[in-house]
Protein backbone atom coordinates (compact mmCIF):
# COMPACT_ATOMS: atom_id res chain seq x y z
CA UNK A 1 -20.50 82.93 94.80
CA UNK A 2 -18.64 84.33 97.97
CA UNK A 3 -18.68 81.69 100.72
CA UNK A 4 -18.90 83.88 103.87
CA UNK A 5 -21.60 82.63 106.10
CA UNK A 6 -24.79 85.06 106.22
CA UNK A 7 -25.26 88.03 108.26
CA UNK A 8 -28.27 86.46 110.35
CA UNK A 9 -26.56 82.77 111.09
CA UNK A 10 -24.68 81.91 113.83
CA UNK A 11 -22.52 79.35 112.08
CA UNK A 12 -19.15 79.53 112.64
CA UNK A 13 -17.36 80.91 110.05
CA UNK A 14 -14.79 77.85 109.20
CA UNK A 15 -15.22 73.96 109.36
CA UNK A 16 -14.11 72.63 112.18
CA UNK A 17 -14.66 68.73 114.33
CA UNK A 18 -15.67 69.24 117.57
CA UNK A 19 -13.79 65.90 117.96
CA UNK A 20 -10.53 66.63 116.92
CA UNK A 21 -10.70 70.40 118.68
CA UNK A 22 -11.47 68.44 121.72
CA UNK A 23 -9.30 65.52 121.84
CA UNK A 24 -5.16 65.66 122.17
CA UNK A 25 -3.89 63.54 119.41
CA UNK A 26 0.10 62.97 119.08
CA UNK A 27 1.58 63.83 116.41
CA UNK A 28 4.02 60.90 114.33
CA UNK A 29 7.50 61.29 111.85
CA UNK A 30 7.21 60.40 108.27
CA UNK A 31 8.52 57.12 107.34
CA UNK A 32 12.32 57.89 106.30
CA UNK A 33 13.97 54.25 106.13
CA UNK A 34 13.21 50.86 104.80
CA UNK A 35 11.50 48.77 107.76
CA UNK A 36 10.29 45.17 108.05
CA UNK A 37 7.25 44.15 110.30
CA UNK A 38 4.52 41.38 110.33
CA UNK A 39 1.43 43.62 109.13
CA UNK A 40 1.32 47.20 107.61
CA UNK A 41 -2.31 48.76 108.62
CA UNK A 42 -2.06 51.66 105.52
CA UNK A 43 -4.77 54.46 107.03
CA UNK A 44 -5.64 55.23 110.82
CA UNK A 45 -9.29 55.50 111.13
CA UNK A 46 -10.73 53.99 113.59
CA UNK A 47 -10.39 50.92 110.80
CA UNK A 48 -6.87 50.80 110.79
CA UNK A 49 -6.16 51.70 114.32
CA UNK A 50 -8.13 49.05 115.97
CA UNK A 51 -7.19 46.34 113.40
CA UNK A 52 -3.17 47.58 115.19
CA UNK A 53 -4.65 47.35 118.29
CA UNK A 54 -6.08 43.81 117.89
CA UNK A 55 -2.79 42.10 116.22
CA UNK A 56 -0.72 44.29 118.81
CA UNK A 57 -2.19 42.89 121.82
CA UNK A 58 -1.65 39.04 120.19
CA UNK A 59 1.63 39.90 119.98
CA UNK A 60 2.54 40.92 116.61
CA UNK A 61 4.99 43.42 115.50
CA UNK A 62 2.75 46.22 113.32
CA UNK A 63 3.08 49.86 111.78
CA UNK A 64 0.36 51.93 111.14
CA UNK A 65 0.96 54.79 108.28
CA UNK A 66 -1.28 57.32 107.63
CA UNK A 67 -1.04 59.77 104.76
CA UNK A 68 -2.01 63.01 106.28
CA UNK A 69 -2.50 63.05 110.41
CA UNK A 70 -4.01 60.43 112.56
CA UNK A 71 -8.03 60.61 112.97
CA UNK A 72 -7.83 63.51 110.06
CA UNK A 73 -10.33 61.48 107.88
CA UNK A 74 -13.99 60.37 108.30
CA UNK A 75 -13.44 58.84 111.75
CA UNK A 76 -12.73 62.51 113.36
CA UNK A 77 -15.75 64.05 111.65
CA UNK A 78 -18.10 61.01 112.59
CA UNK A 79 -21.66 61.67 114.77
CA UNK A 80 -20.43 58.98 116.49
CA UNK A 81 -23.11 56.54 116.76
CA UNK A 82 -22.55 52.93 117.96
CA UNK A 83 -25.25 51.26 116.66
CA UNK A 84 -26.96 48.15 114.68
CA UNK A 85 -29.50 50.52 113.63
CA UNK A 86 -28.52 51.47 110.10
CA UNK A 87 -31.59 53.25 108.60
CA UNK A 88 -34.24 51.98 106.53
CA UNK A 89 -31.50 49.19 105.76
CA UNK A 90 -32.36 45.46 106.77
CA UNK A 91 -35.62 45.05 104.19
CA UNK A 92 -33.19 45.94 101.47
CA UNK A 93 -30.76 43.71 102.63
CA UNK A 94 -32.90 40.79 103.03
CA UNK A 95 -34.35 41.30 99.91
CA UNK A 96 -30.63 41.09 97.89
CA UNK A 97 -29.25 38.84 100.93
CA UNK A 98 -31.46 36.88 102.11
CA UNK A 99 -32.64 36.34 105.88
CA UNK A 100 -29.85 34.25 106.75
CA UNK A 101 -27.02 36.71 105.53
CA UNK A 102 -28.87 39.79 106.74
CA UNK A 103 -29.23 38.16 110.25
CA UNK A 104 -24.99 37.99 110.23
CA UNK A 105 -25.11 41.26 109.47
CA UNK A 106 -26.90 42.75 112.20
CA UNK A 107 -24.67 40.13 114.73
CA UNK A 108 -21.94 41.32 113.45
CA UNK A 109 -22.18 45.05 114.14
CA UNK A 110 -23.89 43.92 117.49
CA UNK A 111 -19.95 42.31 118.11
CA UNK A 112 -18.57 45.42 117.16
CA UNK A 113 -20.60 47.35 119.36
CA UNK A 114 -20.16 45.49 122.51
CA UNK A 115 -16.11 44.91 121.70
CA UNK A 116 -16.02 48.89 122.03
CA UNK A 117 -17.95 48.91 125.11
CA UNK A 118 -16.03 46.08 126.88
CA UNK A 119 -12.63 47.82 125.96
CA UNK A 120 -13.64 51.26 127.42
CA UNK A 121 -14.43 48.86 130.33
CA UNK A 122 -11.35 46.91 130.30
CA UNK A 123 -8.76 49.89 129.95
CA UNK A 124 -11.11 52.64 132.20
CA UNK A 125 -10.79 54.66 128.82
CA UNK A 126 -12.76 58.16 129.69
CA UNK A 127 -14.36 58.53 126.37
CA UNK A 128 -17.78 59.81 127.50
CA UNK A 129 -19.44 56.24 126.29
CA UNK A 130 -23.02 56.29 127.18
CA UNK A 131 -25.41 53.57 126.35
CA UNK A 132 -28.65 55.18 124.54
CA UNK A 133 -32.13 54.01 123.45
CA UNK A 134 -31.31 54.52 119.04
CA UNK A 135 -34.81 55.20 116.81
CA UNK A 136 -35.80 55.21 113.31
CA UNK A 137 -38.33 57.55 112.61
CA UNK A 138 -41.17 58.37 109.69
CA UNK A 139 -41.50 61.63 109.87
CA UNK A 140 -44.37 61.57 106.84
CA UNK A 141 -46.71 59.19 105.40
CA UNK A 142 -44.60 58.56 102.67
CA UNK A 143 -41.50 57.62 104.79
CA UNK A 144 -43.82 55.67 106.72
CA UNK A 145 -44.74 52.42 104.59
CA UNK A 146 -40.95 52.67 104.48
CA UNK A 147 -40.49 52.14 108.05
CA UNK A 148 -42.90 49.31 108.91
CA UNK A 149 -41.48 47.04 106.01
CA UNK A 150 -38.08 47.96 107.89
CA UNK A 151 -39.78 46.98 110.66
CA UNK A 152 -41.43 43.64 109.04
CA UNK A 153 -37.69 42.39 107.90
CA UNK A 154 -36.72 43.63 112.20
CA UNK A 155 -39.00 40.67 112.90
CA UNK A 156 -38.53 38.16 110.77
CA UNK A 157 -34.60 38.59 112.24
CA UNK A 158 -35.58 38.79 115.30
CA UNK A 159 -33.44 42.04 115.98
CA UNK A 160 -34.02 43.51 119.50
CA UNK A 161 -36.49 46.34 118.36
CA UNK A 162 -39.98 47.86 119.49
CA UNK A 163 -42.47 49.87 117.34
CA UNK A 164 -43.75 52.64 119.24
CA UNK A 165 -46.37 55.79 118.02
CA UNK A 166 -44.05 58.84 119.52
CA UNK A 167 -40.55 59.68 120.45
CA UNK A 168 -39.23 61.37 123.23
CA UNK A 169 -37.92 64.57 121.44
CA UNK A 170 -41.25 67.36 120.03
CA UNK A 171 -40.75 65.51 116.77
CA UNK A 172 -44.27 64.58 115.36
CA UNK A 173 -43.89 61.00 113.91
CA UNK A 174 -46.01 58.53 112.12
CA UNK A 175 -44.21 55.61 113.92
CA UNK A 176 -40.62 54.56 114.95
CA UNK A 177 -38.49 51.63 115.50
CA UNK A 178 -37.04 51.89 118.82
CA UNK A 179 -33.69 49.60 119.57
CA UNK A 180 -32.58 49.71 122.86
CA UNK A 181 -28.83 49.30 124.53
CA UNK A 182 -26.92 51.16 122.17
CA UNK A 183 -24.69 53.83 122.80
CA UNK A 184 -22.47 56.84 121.99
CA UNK A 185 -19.07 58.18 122.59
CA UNK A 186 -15.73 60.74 121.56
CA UNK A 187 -14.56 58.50 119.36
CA UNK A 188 -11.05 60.27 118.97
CA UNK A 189 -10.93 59.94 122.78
CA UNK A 190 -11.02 56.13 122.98
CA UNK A 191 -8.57 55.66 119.73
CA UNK A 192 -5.99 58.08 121.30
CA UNK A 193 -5.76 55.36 123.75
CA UNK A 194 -5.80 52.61 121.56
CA UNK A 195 -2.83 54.80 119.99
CA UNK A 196 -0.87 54.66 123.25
CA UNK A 197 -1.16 51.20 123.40
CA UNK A 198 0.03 50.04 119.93
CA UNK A 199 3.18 52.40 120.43
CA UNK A 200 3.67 50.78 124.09
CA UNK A 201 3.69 47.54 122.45
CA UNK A 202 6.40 48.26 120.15
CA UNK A 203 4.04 49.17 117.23
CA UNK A 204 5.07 52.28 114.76
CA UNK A 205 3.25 54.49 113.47
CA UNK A 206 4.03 56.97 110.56
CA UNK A 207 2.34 60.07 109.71
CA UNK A 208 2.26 62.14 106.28
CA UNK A 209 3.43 58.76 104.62
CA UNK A 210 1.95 58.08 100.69
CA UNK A 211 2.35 54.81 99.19
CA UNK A 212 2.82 54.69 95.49
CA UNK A 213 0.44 52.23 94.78
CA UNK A 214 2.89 49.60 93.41
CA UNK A 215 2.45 45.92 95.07
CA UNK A 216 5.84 43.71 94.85
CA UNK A 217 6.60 40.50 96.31
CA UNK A 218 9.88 38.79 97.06
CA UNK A 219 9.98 35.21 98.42
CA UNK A 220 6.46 35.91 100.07
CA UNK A 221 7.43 39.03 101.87
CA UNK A 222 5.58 42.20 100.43
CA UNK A 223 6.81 45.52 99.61
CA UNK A 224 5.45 48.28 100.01
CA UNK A 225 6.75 51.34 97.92
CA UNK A 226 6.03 55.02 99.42
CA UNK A 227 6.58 58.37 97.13
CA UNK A 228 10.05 59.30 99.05
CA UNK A 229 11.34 55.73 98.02
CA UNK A 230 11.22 53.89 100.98
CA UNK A 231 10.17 50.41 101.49
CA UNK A 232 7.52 48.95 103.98
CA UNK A 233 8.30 44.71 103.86
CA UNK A 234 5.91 43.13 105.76
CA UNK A 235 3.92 39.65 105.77
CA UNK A 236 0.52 40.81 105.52
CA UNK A 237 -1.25 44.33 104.76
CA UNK A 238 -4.70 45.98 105.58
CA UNK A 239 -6.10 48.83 103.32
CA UNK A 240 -8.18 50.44 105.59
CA UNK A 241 -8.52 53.33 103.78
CA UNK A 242 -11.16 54.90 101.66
CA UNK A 243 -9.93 53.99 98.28
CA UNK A 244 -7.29 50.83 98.68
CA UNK A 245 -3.85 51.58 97.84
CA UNK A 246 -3.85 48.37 95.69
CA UNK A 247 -7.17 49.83 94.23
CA UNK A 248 -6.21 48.68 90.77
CA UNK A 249 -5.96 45.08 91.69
CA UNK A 250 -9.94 45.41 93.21
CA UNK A 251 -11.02 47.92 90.72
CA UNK A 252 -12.54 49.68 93.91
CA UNK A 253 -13.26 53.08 92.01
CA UNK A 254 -15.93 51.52 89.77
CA UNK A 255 -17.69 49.66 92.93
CA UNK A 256 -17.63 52.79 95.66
CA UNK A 257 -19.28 56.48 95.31
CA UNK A 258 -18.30 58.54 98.15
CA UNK A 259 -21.12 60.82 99.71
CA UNK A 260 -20.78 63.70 102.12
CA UNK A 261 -22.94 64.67 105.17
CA UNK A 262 -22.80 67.47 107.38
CA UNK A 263 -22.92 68.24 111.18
CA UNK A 264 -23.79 71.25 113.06
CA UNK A 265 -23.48 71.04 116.77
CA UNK A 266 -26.05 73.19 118.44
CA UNK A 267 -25.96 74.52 122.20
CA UNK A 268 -29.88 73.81 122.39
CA UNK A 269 -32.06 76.71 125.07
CA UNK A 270 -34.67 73.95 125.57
CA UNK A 271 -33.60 70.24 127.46
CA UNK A 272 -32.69 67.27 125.65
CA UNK A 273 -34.88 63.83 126.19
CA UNK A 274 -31.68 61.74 125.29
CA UNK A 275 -31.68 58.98 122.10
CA UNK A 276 -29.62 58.72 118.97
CA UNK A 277 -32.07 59.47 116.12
CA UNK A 278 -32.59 59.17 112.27
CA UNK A 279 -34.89 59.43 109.66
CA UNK A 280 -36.38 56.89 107.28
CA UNK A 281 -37.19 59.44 104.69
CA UNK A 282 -35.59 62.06 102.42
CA UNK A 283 -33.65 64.70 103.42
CA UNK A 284 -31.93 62.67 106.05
CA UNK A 285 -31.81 63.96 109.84
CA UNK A 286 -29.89 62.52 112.64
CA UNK A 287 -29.70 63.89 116.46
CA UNK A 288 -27.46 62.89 119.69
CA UNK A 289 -25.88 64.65 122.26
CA UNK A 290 -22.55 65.22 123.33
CA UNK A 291 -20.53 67.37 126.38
CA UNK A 292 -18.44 69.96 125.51
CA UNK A 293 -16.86 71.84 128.51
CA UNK A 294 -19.50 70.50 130.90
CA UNK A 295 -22.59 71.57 128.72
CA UNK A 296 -24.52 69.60 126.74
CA UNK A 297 -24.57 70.17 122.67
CA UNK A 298 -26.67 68.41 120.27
CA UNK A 299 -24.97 67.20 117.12
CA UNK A 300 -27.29 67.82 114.35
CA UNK A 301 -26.47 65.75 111.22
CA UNK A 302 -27.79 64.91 107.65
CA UNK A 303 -27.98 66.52 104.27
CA UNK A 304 -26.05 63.59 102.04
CA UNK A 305 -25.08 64.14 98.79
CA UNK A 306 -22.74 62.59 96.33
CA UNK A 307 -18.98 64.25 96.89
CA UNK A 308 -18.41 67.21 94.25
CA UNK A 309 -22.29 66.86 93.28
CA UNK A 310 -23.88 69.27 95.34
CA UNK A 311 -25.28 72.82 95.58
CA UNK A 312 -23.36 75.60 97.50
CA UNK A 313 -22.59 73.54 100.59
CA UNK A 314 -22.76 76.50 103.18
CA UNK A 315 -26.87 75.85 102.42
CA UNK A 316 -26.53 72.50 103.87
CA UNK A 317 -25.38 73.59 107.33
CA UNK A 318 -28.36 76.07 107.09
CA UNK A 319 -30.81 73.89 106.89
CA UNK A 320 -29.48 71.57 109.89
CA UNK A 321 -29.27 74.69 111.46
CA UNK A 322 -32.74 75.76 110.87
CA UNK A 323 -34.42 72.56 111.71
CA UNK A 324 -32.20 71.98 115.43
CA UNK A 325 -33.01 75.34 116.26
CA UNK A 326 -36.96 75.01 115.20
CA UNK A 327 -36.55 71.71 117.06
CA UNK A 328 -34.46 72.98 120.70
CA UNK A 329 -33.17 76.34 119.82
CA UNK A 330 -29.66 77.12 119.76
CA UNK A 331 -27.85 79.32 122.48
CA UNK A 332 -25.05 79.05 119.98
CA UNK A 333 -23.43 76.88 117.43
CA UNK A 334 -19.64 76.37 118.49
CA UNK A 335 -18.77 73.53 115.56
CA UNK A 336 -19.36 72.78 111.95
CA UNK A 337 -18.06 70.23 109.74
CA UNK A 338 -18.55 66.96 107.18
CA UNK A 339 -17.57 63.92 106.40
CA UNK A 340 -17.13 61.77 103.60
CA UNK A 341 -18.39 58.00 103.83
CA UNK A 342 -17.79 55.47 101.35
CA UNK A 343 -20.84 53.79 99.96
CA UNK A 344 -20.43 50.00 97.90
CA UNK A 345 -22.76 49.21 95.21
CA UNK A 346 -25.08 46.40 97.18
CA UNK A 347 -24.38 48.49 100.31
CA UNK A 348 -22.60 45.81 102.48
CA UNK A 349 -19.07 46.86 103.33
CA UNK A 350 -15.47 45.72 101.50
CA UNK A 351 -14.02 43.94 104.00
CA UNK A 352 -11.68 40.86 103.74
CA UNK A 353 -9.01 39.12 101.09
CA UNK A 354 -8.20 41.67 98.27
CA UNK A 355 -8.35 39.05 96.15
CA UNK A 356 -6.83 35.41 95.53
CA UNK A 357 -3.74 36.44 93.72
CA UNK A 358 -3.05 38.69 97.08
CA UNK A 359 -4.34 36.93 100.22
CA UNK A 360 -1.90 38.67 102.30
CA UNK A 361 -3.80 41.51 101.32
CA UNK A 362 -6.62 42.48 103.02
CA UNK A 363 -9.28 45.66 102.80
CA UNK A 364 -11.80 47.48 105.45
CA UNK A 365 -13.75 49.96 103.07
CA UNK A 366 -17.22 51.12 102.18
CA UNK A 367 -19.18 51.44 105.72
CA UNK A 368 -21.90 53.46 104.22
CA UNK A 369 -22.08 56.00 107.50
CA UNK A 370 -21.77 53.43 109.96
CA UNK A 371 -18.13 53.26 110.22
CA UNK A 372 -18.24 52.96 114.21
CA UNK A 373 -19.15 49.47 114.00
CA UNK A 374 -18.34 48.56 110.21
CA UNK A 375 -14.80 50.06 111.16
CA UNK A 376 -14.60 47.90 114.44
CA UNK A 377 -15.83 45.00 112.81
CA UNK A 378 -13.45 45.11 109.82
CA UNK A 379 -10.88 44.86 112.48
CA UNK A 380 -11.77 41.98 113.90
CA UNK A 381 -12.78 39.66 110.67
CA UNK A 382 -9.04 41.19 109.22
CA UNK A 383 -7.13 39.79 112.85
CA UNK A 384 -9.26 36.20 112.82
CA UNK A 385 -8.18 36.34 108.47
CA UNK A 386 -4.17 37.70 109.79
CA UNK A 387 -4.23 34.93 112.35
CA UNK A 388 -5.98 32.01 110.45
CA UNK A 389 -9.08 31.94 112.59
CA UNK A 390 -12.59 31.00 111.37
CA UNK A 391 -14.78 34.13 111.15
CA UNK A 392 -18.19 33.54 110.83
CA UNK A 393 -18.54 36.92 109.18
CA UNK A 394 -16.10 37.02 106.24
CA UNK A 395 -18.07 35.34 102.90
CA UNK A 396 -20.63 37.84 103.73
CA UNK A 397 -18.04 41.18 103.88
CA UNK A 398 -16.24 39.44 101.21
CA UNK A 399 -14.23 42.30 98.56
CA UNK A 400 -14.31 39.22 96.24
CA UNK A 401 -18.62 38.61 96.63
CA UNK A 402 -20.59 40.22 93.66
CA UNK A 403 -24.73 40.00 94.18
CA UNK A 404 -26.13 40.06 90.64
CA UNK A 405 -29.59 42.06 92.27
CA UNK A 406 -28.56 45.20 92.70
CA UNK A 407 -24.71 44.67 92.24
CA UNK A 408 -25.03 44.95 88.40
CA UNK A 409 -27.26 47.40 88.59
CA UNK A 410 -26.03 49.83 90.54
CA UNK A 411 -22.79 49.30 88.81
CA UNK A 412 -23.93 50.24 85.98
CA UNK A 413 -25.86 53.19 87.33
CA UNK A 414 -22.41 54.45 89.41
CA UNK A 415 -20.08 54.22 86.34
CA UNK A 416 -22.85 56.23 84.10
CA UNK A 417 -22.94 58.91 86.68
CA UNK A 418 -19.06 59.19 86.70
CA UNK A 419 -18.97 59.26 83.16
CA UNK A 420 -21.89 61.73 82.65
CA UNK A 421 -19.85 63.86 85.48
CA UNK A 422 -15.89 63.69 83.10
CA UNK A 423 -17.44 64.59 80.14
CA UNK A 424 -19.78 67.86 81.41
CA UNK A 425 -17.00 68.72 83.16
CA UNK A 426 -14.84 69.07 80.51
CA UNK A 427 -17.25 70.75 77.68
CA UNK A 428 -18.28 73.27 80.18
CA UNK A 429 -17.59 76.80 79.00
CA UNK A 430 -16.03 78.69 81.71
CA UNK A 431 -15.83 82.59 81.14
CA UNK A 432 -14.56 83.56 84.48
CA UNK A 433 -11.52 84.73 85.26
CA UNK A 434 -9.15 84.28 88.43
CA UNK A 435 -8.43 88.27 88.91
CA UNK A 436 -12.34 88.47 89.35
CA UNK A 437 -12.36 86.18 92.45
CA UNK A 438 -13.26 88.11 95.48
CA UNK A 439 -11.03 87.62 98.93
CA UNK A 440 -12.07 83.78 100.44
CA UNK A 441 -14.33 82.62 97.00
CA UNK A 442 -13.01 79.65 94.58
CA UNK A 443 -14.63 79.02 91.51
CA UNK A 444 -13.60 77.48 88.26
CA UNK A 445 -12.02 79.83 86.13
CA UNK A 446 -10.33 80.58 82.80
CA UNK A 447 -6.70 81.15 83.26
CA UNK A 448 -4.24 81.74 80.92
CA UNK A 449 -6.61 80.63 77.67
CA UNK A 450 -7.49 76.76 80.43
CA UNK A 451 -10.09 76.23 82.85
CA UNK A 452 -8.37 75.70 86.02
CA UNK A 453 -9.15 75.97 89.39
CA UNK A 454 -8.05 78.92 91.44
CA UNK A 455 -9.09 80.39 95.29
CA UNK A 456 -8.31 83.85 96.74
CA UNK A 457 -7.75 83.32 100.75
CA UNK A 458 -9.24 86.21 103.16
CA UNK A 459 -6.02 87.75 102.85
CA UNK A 460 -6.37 88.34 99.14
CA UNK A 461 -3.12 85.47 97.99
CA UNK A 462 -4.75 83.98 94.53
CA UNK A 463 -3.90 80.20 94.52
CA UNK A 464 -4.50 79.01 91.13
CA UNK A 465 -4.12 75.04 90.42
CA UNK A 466 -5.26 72.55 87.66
CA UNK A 467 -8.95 71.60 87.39
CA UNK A 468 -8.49 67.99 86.36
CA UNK A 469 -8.08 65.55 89.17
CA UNK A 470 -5.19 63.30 89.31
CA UNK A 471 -7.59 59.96 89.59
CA UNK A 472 -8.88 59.97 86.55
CA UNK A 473 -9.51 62.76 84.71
CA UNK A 474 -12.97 64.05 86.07
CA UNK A 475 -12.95 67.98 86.52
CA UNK A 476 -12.98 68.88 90.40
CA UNK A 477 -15.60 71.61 91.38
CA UNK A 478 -15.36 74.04 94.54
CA UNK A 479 -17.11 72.95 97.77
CA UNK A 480 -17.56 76.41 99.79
CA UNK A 481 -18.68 74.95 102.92
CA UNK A 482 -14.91 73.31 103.49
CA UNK A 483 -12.97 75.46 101.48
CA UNK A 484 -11.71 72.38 99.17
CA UNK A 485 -11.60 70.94 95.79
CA UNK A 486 -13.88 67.78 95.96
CA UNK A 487 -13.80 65.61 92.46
CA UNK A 488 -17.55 64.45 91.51
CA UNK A 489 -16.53 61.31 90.30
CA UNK A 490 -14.52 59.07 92.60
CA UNK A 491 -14.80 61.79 95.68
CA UNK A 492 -11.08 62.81 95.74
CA UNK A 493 -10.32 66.36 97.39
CA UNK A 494 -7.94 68.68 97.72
CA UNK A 495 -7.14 71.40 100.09
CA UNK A 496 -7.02 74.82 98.06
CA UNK A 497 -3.22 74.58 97.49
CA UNK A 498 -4.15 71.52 95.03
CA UNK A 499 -2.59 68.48 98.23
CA UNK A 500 -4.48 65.72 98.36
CA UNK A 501 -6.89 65.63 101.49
CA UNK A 502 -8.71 62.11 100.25
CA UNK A 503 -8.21 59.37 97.86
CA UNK A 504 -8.17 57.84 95.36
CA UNK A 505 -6.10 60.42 94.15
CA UNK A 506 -2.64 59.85 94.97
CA UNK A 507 -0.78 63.40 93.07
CA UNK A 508 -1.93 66.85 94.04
CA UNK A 509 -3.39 69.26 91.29
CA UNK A 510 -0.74 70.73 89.55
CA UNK A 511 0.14 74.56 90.57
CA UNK A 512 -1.08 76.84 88.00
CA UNK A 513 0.00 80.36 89.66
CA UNK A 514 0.03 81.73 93.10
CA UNK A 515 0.02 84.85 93.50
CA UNK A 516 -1.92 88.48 94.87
């Protein structure tokens, strides 16, 4: 199928964050020499980057490495909500938790939420933060007895919430959950300064950098191999990255699935009541606003699905598109993109001690969509861990924790999926071939006598590459709406040339061909 938008829309015609257009990010050198430092951070999201922030400012030497460009993962394709609200999420997580546990969750996040707002206060950082009224919303009956047992476990932990009959946006509701004194922000414009800062205190920080994966350690000093053959030796490292480098040692594949969501940010004809908002049912719908050049845009979010699983992804953007413009109109629609979240199998993040054979090795993954405060709060439960502080927090974020009810469940239901998904991918007939492609369409093809996976840019140059990710196995498919490969397994993708865009892929797909 050819992947050009529609005639009638007024999507743009290529992915792009409205974050990362909008925000000037500096750019960092490879790693090209052996270094030593107290703490590696491996992956700057806002995970990583605020973890260097934290040990920077108590005085500790750090380096940050990234493996493609700063902010060029899930944090700078975010909506951007700082909230505790996390969806139809705290009944759940009583019910596999218990009160007690879910309580520390909610506190937690709260933390997170007012450490961002007291730096942007500390440092004058012009970010656009704005504190917001955030509500949960049933937009049907069905999704309704969903929200007032969401709102049942709100009371019995006494989170700061209200149940009110109608929202301030022409939505017609059954009922939402209204938390107050939450807020929003450009998240890429408050890291850029955390940036500054690490670098100013004698922090480095290392673009386009791959580890290999390998974990060695010499009279308690760790190294840290990367694919050029240079050596990170530190004291202590944070994964705070999708997939763990170590992910062998925490078998992370088999407890994550990665999910995408999309974002279409609309130039609404009709005003804008203000809120953060989300749906408790099914397909899910988010709203906030934003300023771009002076005018206000609402960022119109939703549509999850599990990476590489998906329909023709251009038909997700559609629908936001339909349902902001049926909701405000839309003067235009400047931006597009996605992002890919993380997802653990009870739904609490990884965040903590890899493990007891490695406790100078700690992870930040798995924030299920709410990597604003998950991401903030991983940083400051890995510092207290770094530093030997007590951190209320950490059993409960624990990498090492497994919760029988649903952990083995949805274990087992994860690692069926991914194994249903590697064998139809391979004993699919493909009769396809790559000549046949049309200018800007990918598609699995046959290719001299293998399936492989080939893409004809809008110039008409053929890029032809193997189908099989480098993970595992699992046969990648084409996502049209971003132009990559996206594996439906373990959510690695890959830019059309076959490079590695996210993990847990380390190797690109091998070139096939290239060629008009």
């Amino acid at each position: 199928m050819n992947s050009s938008i529609p005639p009638h829309s007024e999507l743009p015609r290529f992915p792009e964050s409205m974050w990362r257009s909008t925000a000037q990010l500096p750019t960092y050198d490879k790693l090209k020499e052996t270094i030593y430092t107290d703490v590696a951070i491996i992956g700057a999201g806002i995970s990583g980057i605020t973890t260097a922030y934290l040990l920077a400012k108590e005085g500790l030497k750090v380096a940050l490495v990234e493996m493609n460009r700063v902010l060029e993962g899930t944090t700078g394709y975010t909506t951007a909500k700082i909230t505790t609200q996390h969806g139809v999420f705290y009944d759940k997580l009583i019910s596999h938790f218990g009160e007690e546990q879910a309580r520390l969750y909610h506190d937690g996040n709260y933390e997170a939420l007012e450490f961002i707002r007291q730096t942007v206060t500390e440092h004058g950082i012009d970010c656009q933060l704005e504190k917001q009224d955030a509500y949960l919303y049933a937009e049907s009956e069905e999704s309704l007895g969903k929200l007032q047992k969401e709102w049942e476990a709100y009371e019995k932990l006494g989170i700061p919430g209200e149940w009110v009959e109608s929202i301030p946006v022409p939505l017609t509701v059954h009922g939402a959950i209204k938390v107050s004194n939450q807020a929003q922000f450009h998240p890429l414009q408050y890291l850029r300064f955390m940036l500054e800062f690490i670098e100013k205190q004698g922090g480095a920080i290392y673009e386009q950098t791959t580890l290999d994966g390998q974990i060695e350690e010499e009279s308690g000093v760790l190294h840290l191999n990367t694919s050029e053959g240079y050596t990170i030796k530190c004291n202590h490292a944070v994964a705070a990255t999708h997939f763990p480098f170590c992910d062998k040692e925490g078998l992370f594949f088999a407890r994550l699935h990665a999910d995408r969501s999309y974002v279409v940010a609309i130039e609404p004809e009709t005003s804008y009541s203000g809120g953060m908002y989300i749906n408790a049912g099914t397909p899910s719908r988010s709203l906030r606003s934003a300023k771009l050049d002076g005018k206000e845009v609402i960022l119109v979010g939703g549509e999850g699905h599990k990476t590489g699983q998906g329909i023709c992804t251009i038909q997700y953007y559609e629908r936001l598109e339909q349902f902001g413009g049926e909701l405000l109109g839309a003067k235009r629609i400047p931006y597009r993109w996605s992002a890919q979240d993380l997802i653990t199998v009870d739904n609490v993040p990884y965040i903590g001690r890899l493990n007891g054979w490695h406790p100078n090795i700690y992870v930040a993954t798995g924030f299920g969509k709410w990597g604003m405060t998950n991401g903030t709060l991983s940083a400051l439960i890995n510092r207290d861990l770094i530093l030997g502080r007590e951190n209320r927090y950490a059993e409960l974020f624990s990498p090492s924790r497994f919760k029988a009810n649903p952990g083995i469940k949805n274990l087992i239901v994860e690692n069926s999926n991914v194994a249903k998904e590697l064998i139809a991918g391979k004993v699919d007939i493909v009769h396809r071939k790559a000549q046949d492609l049309q200018n800007d369409e990918g598609s699995i093809v046959r290719h001299l006598g293998q399936k492989a996976a080939a893409y004809r840019d809008k110039d008409g140059t053929l890029y032809v590459v193997d189908s099989t990710c480098t993970h595992m196995g699992c046969e990648v498919s084409w996502n049209e709406g971003e132009r990559t490969w996206d594996c439906p397994c373990h959510g690695s993708r890959f830019d059309h040339k076959g490079a590695v865009i996210e993990g847990p892929a380390k190797e690109p797909l091998k070139s096939l061909d290239s060629h008009q």
